[in-house]
N, C-alpha and C. Protein backbone atom coordinates (compact mmCIF):
# COMPACT_ATOMS: atom_id res chain seq x y z
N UNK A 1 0.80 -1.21 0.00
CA UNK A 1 0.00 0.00 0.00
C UNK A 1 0.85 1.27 0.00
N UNK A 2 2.05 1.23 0.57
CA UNK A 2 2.65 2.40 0.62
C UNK A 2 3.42 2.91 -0.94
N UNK A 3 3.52 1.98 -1.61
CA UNK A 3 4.32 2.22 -3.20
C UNK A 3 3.11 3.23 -3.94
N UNK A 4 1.47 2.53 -3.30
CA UNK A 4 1.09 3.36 -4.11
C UNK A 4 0.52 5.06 -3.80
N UNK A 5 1.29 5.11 -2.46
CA UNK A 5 0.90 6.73 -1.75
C UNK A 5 2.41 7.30 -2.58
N UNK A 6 3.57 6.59 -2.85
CA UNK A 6 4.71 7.13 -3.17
C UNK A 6 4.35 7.35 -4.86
N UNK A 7 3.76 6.53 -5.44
CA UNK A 7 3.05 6.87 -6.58
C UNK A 7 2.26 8.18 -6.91
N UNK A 8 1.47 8.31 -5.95
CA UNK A 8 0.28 9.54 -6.46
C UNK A 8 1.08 10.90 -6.01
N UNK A 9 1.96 10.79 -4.96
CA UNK A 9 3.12 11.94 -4.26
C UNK A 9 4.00 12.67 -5.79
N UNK A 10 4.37 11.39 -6.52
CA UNK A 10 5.35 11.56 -7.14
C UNK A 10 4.30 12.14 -8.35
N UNK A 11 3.12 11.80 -8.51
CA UNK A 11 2.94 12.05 -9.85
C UNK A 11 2.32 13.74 -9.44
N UNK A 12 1.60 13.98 -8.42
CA UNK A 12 1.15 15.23 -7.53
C UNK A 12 2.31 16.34 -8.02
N UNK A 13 3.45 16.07 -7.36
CA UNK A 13 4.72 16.98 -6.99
C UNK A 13 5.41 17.17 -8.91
N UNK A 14 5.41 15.58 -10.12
CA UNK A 14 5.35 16.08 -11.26
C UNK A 14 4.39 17.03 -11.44
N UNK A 15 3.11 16.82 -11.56
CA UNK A 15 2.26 18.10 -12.06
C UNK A 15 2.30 19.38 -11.76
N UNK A 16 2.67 19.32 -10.39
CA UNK A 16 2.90 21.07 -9.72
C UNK A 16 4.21 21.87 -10.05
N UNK A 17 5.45 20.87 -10.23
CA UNK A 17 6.51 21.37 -11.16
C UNK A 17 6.08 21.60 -12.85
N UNK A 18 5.54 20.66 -13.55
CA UNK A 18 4.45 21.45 -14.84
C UNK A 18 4.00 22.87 -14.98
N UNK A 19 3.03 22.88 -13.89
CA UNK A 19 2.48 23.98 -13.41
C UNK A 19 3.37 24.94 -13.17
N UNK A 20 4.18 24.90 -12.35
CA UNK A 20 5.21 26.47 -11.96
C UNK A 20 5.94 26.75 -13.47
N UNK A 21 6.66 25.47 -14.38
CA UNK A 21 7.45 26.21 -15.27
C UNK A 21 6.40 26.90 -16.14
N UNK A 22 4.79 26.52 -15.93
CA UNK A 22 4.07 26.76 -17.55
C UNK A 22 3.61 28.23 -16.56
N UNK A 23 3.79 28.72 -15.27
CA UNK A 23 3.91 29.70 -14.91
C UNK A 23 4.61 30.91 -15.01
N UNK A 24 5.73 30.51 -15.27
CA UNK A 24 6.92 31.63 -14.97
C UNK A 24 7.12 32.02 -16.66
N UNK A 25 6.25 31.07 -17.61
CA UNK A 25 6.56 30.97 -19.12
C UNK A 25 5.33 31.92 -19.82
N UNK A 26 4.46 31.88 -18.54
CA UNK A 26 2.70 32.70 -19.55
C UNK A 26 3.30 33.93 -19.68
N UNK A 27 4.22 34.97 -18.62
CA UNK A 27 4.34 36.14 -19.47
C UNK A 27 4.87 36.64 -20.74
N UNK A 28 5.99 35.30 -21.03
CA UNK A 28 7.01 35.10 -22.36
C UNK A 28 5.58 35.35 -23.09
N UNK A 29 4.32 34.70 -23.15
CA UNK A 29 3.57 34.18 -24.43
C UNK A 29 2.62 35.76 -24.20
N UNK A 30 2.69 36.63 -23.99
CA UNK A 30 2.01 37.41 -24.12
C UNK A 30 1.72 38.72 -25.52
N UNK A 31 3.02 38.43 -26.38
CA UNK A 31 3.33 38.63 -27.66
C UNK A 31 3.78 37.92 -28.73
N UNK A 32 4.14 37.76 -29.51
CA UNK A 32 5.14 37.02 -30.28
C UNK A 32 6.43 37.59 -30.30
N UNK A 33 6.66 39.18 -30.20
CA UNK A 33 7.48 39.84 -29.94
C UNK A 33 8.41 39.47 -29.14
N UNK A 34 7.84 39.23 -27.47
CA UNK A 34 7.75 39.08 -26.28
C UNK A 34 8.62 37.91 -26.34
N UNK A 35 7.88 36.53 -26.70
CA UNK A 35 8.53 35.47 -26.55
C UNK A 35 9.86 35.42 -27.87
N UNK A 36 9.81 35.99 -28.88
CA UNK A 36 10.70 35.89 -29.86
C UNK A 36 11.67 36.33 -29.07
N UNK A 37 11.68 37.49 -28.47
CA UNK A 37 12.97 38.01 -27.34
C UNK A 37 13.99 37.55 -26.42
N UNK A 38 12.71 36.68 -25.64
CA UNK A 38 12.89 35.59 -24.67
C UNK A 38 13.56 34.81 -25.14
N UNK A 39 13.09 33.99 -26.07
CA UNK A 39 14.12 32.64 -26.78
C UNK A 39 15.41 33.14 -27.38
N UNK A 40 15.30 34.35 -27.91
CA UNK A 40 16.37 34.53 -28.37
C UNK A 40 17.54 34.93 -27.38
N UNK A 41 16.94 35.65 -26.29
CA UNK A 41 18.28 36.03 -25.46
C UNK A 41 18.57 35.01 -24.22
N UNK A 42 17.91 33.78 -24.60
CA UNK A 42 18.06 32.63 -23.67
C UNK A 42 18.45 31.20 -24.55
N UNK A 43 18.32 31.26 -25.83
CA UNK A 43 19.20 30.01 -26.74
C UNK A 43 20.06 30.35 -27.55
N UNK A 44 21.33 31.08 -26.81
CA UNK A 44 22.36 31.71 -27.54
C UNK A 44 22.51 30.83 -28.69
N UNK A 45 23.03 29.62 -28.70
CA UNK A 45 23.44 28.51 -29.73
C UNK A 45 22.57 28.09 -30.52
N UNK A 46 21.35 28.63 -30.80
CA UNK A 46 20.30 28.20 -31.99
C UNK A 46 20.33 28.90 -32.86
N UNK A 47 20.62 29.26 -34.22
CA UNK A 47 20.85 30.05 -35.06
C UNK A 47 18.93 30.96 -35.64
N UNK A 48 18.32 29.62 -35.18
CA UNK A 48 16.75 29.97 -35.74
C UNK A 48 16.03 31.08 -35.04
N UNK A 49 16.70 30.84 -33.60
CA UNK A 49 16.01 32.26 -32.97
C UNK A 49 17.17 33.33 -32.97
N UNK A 50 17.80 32.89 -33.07
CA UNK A 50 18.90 34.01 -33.40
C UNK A 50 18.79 34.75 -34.03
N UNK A 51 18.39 34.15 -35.50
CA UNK A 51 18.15 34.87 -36.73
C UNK A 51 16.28 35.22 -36.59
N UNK A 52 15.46 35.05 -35.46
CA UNK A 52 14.20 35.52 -35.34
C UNK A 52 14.72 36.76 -34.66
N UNK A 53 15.97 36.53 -33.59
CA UNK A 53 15.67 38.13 -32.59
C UNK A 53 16.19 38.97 -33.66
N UNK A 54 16.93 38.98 -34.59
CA UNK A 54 17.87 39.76 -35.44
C UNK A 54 16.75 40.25 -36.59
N UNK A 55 15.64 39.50 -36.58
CA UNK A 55 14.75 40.20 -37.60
C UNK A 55 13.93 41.19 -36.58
N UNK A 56 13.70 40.53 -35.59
CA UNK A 56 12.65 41.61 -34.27
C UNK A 56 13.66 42.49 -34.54
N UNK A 57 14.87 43.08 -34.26
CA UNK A 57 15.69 44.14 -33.75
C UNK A 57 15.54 44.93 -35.20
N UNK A 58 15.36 44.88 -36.12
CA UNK A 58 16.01 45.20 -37.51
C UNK A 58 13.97 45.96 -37.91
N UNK A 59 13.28 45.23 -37.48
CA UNK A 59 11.80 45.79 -37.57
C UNK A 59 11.35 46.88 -37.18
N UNK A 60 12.08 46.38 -35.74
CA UNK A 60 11.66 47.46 -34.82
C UNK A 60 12.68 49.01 -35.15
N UNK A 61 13.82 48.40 -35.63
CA UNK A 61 15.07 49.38 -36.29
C UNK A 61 15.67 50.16 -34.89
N UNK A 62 16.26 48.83 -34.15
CA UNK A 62 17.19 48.87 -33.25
C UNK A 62 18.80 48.20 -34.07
N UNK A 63 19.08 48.88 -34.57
CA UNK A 63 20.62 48.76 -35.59
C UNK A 63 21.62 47.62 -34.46
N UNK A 64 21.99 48.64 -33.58
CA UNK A 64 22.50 48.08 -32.53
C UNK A 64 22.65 47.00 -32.14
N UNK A 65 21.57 47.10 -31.98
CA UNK A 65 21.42 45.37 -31.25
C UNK A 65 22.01 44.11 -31.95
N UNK A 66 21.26 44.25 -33.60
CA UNK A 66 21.26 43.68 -34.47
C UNK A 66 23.34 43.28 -35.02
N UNK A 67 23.93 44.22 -34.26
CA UNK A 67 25.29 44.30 -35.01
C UNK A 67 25.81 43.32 -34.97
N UNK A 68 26.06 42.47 -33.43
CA UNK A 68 27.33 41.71 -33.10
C UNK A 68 26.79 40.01 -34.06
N UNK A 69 25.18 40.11 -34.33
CA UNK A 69 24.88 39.31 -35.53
C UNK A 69 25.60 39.40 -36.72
N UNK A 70 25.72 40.14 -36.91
CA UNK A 70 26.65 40.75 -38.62
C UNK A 70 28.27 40.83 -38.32
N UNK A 71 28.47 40.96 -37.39
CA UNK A 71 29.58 41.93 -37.17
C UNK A 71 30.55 43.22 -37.32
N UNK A 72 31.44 43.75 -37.78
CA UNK A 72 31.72 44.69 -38.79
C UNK A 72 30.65 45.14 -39.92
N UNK A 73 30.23 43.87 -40.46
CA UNK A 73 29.67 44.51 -41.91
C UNK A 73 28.14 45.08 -42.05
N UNK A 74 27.91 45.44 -40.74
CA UNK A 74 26.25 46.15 -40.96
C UNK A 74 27.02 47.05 -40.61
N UNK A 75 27.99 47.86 -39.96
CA UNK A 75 28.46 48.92 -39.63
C UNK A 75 29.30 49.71 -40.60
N UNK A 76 29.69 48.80 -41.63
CA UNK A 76 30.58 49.51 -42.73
C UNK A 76 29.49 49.72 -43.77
N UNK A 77 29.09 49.07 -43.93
CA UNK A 77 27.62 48.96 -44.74
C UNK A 77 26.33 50.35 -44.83
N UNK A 78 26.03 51.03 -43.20
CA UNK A 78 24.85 51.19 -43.24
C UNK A 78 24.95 52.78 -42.86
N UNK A 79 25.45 53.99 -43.70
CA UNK A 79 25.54 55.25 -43.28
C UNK A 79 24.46 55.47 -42.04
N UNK A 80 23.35 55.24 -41.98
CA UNK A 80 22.67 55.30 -40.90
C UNK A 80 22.79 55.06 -39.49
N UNK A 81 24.34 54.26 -39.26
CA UNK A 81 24.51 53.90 -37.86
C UNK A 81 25.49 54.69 -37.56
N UNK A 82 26.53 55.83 -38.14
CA UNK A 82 27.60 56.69 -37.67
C UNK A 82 28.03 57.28 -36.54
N UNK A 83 28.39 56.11 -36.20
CA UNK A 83 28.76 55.46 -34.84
C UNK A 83 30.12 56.32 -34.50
């Protein structure tokens, strides 16, 4: 009888850890903007959101941001950033 109180504990304490991460994650989903941001400045090593935050920054026409993506060559490139 006791395996199966350690059973319903364990599956209880999974769901409520569910619950907190899909918590701390609802404000990410409150844009697409929002979460495009999020992923991007939290999966350095994925090129896909990488190249999503680098289109957010470039929309919104934050140059800046967008640079260390390019490197040098949005800056030699773009009279508009005369830095």
């Amino acid at each position: 009888m006791p395996s199966t109180q350690v059973v319903w504990l364990a599956a209880i304490s999974l769901l409520g850890f569910w619950w907190y991460l899909c918590h701390l994650r609802v404000d990410d989903w409150k844009s697409v903007e929002q979460i495009t941001l999020v992923d991007g400045l939290k999966q350095l090593r994925s090129s896909r959101t990488q190249f999503n935050l680098a289109n957010l920054y470039l929309q919104s026409q934050r140059f800046l941001g967008v640079a260390p993506f390019f490197g040098g060559h949005l800056m030699a490139k773009c009279p508009c950033l005369n830095l």
